[in-house]
Protein backbone atom coordinates (compact mmCIF):
# COMPACT_ATOMS: atom_id res chain seq x y z
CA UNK A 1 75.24 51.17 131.95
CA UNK A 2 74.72 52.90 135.26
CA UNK A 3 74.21 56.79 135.82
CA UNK A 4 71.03 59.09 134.21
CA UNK A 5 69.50 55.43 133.66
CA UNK A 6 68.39 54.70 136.90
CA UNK A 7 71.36 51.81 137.45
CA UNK A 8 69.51 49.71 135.43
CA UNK A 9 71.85 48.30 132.48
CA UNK A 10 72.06 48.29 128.92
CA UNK A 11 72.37 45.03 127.39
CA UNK A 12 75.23 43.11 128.40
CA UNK A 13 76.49 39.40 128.55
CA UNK A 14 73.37 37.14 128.17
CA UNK A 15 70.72 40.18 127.57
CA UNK A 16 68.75 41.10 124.47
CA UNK A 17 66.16 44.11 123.80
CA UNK A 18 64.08 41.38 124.96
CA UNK A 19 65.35 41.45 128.60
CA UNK A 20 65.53 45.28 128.35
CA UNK A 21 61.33 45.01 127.14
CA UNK A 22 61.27 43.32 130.48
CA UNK A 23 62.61 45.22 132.55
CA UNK A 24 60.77 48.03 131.59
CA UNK A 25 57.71 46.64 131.98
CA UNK A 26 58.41 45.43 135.97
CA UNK A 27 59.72 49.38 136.27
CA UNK A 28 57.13 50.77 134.53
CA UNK A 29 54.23 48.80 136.30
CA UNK A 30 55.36 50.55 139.51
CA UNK A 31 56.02 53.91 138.43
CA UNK A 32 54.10 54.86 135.43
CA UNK A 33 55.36 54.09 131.65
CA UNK A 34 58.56 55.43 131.32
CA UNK A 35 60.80 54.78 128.25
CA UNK A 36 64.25 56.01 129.46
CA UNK A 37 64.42 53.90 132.75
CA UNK A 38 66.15 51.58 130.41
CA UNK A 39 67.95 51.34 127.28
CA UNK A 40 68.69 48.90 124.47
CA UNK A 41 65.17 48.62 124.33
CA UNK A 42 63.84 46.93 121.28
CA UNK A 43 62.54 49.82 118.61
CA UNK A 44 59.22 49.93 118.98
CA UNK A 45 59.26 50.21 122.74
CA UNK A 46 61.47 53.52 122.44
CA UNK A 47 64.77 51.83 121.20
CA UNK A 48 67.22 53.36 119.17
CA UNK A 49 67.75 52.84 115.69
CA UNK A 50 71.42 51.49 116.08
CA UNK A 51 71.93 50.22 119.24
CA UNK A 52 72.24 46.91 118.59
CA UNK A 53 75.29 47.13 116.74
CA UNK A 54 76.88 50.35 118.38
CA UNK A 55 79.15 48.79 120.11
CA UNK A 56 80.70 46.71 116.73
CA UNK A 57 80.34 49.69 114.90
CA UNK A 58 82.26 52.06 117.40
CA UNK A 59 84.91 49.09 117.60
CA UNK A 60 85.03 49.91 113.99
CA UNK A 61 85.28 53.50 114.08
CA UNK A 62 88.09 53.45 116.47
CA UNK A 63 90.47 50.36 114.20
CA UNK A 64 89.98 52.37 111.44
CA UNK A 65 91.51 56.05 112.77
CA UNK A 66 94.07 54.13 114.60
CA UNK A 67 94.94 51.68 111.36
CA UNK A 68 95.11 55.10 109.09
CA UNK A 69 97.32 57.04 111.87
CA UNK A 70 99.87 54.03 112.66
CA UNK A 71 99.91 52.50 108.98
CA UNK A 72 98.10 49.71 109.59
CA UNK A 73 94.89 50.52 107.41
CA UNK A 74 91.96 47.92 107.91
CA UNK A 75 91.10 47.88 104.82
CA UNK A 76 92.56 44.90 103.15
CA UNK A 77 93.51 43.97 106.73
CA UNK A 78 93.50 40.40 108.57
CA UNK A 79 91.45 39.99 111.71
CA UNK A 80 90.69 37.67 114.24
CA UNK A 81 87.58 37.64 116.47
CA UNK A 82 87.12 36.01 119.68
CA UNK A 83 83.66 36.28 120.54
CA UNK A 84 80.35 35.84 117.42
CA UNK A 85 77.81 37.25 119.73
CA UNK A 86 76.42 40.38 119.80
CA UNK A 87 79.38 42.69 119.73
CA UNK A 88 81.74 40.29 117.52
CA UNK A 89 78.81 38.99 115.18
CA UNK A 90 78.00 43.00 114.24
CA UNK A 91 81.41 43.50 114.45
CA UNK A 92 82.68 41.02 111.75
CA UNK A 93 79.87 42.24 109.69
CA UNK A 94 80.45 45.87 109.49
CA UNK A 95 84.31 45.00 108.84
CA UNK A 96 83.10 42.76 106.27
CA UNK A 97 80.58 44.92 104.16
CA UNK A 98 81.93 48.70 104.71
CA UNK A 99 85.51 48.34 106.17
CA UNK A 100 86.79 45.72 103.42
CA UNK A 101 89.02 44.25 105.95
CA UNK A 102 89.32 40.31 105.54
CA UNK A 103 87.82 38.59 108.86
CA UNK A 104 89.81 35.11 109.17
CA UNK A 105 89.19 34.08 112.14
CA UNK A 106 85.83 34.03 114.69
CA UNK A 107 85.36 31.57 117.65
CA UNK A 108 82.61 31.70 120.81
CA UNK A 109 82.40 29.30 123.53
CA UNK A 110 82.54 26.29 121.72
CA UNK A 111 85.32 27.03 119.59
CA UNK A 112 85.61 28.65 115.90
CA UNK A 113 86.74 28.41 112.21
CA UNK A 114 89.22 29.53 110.20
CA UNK A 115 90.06 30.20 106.46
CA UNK A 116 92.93 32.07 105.50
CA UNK A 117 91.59 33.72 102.46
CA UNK A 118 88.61 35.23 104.70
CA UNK A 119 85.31 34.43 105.62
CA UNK A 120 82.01 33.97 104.51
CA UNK A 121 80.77 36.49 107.09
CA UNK A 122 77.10 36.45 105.88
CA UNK A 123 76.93 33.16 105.73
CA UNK A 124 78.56 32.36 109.13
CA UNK A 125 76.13 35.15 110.54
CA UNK A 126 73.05 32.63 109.27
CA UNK A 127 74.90 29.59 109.97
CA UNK A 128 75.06 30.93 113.48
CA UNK A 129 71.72 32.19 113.56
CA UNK A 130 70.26 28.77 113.50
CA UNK A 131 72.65 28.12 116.62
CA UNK A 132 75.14 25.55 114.51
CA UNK A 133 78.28 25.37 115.86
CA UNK A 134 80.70 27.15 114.18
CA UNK A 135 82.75 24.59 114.15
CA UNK A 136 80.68 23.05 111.55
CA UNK A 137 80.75 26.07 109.39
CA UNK A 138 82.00 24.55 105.64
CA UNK A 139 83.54 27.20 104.67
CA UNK A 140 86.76 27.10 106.75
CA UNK A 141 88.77 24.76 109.27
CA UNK A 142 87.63 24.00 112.73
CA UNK A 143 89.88 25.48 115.52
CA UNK A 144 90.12 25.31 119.08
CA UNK A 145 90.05 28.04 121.30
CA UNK A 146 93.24 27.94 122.53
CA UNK A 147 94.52 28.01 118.73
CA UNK A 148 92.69 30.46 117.90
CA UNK A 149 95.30 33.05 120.25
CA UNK A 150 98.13 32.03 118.02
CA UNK A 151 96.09 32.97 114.32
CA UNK A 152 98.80 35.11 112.51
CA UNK A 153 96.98 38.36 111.98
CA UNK A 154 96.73 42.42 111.77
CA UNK A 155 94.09 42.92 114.40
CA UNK A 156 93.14 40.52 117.31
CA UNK A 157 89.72 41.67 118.76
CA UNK A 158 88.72 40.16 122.42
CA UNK A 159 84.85 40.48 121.98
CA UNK A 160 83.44 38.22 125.10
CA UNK A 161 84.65 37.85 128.19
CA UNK A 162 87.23 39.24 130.57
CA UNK A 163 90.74 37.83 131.33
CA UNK A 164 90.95 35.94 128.27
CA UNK A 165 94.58 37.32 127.61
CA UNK A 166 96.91 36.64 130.20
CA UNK A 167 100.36 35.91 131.10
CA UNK A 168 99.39 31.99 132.11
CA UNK A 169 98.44 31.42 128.48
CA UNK A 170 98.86 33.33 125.96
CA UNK A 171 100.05 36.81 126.17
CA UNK A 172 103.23 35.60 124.66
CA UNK A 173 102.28 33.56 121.97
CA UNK A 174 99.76 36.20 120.65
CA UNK A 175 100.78 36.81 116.45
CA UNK A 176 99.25 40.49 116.02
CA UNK A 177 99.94 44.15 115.48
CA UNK A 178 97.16 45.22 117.34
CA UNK A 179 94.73 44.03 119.69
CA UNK A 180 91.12 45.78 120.49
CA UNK A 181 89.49 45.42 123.45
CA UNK A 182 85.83 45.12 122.37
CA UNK A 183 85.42 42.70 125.70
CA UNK A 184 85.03 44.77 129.31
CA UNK A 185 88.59 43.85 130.32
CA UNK A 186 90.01 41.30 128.07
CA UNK A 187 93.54 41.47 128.73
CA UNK A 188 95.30 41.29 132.58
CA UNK A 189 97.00 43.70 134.23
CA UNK A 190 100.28 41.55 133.81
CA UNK A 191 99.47 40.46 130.28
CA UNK A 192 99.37 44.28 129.13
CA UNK A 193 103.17 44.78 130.60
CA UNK A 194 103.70 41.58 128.55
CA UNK A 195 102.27 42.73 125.15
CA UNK A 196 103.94 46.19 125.22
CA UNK A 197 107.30 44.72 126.07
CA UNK A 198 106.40 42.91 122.44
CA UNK A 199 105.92 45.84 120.75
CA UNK A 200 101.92 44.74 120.36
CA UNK A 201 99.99 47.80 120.80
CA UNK A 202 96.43 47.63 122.94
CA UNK A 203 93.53 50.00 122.06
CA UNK A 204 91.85 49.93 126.09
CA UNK A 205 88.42 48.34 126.45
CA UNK A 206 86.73 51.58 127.92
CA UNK A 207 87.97 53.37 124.70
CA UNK A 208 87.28 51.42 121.80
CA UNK A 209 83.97 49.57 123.10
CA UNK A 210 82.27 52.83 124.20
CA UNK A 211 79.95 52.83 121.32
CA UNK A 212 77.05 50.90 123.27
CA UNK A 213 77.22 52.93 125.82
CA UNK A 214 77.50 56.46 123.71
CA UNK A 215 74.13 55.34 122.42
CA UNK A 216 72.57 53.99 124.96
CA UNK A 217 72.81 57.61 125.88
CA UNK A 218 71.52 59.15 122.80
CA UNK A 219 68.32 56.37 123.24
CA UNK A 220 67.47 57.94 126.51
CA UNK A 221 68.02 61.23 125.37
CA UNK A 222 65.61 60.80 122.12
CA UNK A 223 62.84 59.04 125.06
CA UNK A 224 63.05 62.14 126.88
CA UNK A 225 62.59 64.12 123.85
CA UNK A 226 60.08 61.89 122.83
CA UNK A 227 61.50 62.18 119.25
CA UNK A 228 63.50 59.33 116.90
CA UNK A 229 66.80 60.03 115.25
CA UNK A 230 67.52 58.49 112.15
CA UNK A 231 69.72 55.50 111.66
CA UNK A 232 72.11 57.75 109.41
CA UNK A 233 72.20 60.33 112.51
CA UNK A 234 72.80 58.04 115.42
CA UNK A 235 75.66 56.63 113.59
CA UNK A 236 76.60 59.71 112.64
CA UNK A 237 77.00 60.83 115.92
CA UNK A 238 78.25 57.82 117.09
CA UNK A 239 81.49 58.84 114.71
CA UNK A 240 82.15 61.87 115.95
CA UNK A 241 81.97 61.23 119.78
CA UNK A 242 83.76 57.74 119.65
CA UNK A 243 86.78 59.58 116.94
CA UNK A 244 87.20 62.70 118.90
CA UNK A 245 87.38 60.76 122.13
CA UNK A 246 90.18 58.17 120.14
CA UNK A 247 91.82 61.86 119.17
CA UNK A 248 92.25 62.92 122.83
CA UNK A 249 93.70 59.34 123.91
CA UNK A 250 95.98 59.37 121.15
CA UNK A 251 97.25 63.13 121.35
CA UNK A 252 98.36 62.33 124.87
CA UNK A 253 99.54 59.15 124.56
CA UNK A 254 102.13 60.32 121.85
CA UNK A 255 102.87 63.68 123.75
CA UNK A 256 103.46 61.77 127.02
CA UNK A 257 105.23 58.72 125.40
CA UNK A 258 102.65 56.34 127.15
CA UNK A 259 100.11 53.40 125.78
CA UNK A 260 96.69 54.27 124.75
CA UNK A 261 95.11 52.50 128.32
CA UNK A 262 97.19 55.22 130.28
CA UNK A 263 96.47 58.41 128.15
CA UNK A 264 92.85 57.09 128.68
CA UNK A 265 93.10 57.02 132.50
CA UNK A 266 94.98 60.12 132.35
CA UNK A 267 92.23 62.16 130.62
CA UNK A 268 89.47 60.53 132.51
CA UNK A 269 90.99 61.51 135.90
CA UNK A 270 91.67 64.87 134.77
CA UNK A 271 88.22 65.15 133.89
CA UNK A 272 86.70 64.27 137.18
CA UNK A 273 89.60 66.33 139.14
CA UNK A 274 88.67 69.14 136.82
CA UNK A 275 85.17 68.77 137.88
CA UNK A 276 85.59 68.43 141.49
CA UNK A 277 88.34 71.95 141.31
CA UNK A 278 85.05 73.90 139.64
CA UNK A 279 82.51 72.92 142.60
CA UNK A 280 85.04 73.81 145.36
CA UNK A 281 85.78 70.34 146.84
């Protein structure tokens, strides 16, 4: 997360609020104690109540105005998680306990598990906690990661690393409706031609995983402030910045009879051409 932060980053691939703690103690030894060089702090060094699952939850947010515009509610739904870190464990949680959507499918690195009637999510969460494999998990099958592409489901959410979709692998095999980019470019340039020539729709990554980022910006507003929002109002928040920015994408997309990731480039370019018009250059 670059910009009002000083280019230092929010938590990312293979950070914490640990590694954020850090960070602002090296900064903060040099220029004073100062809270907002950094966010996803942990809590009680200036950290927001939230952050560690805003990205998850915004993922959330997003499925469920797209699933209750297109037809495809998530409640009840079938999903399939690539990724069980910090972004897909949350994730799979918050679908799990307040979306009533039926997870089925989660793998990381090492591969994942499977159960067609749903998972235990709580008890994968622990069982992954203590850094088991998932693979090991009782409560479903073992499957590969390769497999775990061609999982019949509702939603397919990319929530590690980029590339993972492409058109050497598995763009056509893919068995979804839907797929959510909770992953910083999951799917290829020539995988997305791929998947809408299927018919599978593709909610962009810079859309639906914007959640981190939205409050990562609320934490360094409330450090400037030097005053706490509540858990309920962060996510609060959250809801309406991530839903009306969904509302935008989706209003042009359907007036322009383009996919989600070009309304989305569309609006942002506007925006900055917009800005540039007003100061003259």
């Amino acid at each position: 997360m670059l910009g009002p932060y000083r280019d230092v980053p929010a938590p990312d691939v293979n950070t914490n609020p640990q590694v954020m703690a850090w960070i602002l103690d090296e900064y903060s030894s040099r220029h004073g104690y100062t809270p907002a060089a950094v966010t996803g702090k942990p809590v009680s060094l200036g950290g927001s109540l939230g952050r560690e699952e805003a990205t998850g939850r915004g993922v959330m947010y997003v499925m469920m105005e797209y699933g209750r515009d297109f037809g495809i509610p998530v409640h009840g739904s079938r999903i399939v998680i690539q990724g069980f870190g910090n972004v897909g464990g949350h994730l799979a949680r918050l679908l799990d306990t307040e979306a009533g959507a039926k997870v089925i499918a989660v793998a990381d690195v090492n591969g994942g598990i499977v159960n067609e009637n749903g998972l235990d999510i709580p008890g994968l969460l622990a069982h992954a906690a203590a850094r088991k494999p998932l693979t090991e998990w009782s409560g479903g099958a073992p499957i590969t990661n390769d497999a775990l592409w061609t999982v019949p489901c509702d939603w397919l959410v990319p929530a590690a690393l980029g590339g993972v979709i492409n058109r050497e692998t598995n763009a056509r095999s893919l068995d979804c409706k839907v797929v959510v980019e909770a992953a910083n470019e999951p799917t290829t340039p020539s995988a997305d031609l791929i998947l809408a020539e299927r018919g599978i729709a593709v909610i962009p990554d810079f859309l639906a995983n914007a959640g981190g980022v939205t409050v990562s910006y609320y934490e360094w507003s409330q450090n400037l402030q030097q005053y706490r929002w509540t858990h309920e109002q962060v996510n609060r928040e959250l809801k309406a910045t991530i839903t009306k920015a969904y509302a935008a994408v989706r209003d042009l997309a359907q007036q322009k009879g383009v996919t989600f990731r070009t309304a989305a480039y569309a609006i942002a370019l506007q925006r900055v051409a917009e800005a540039e018009r007003l100061r003259g250059n």
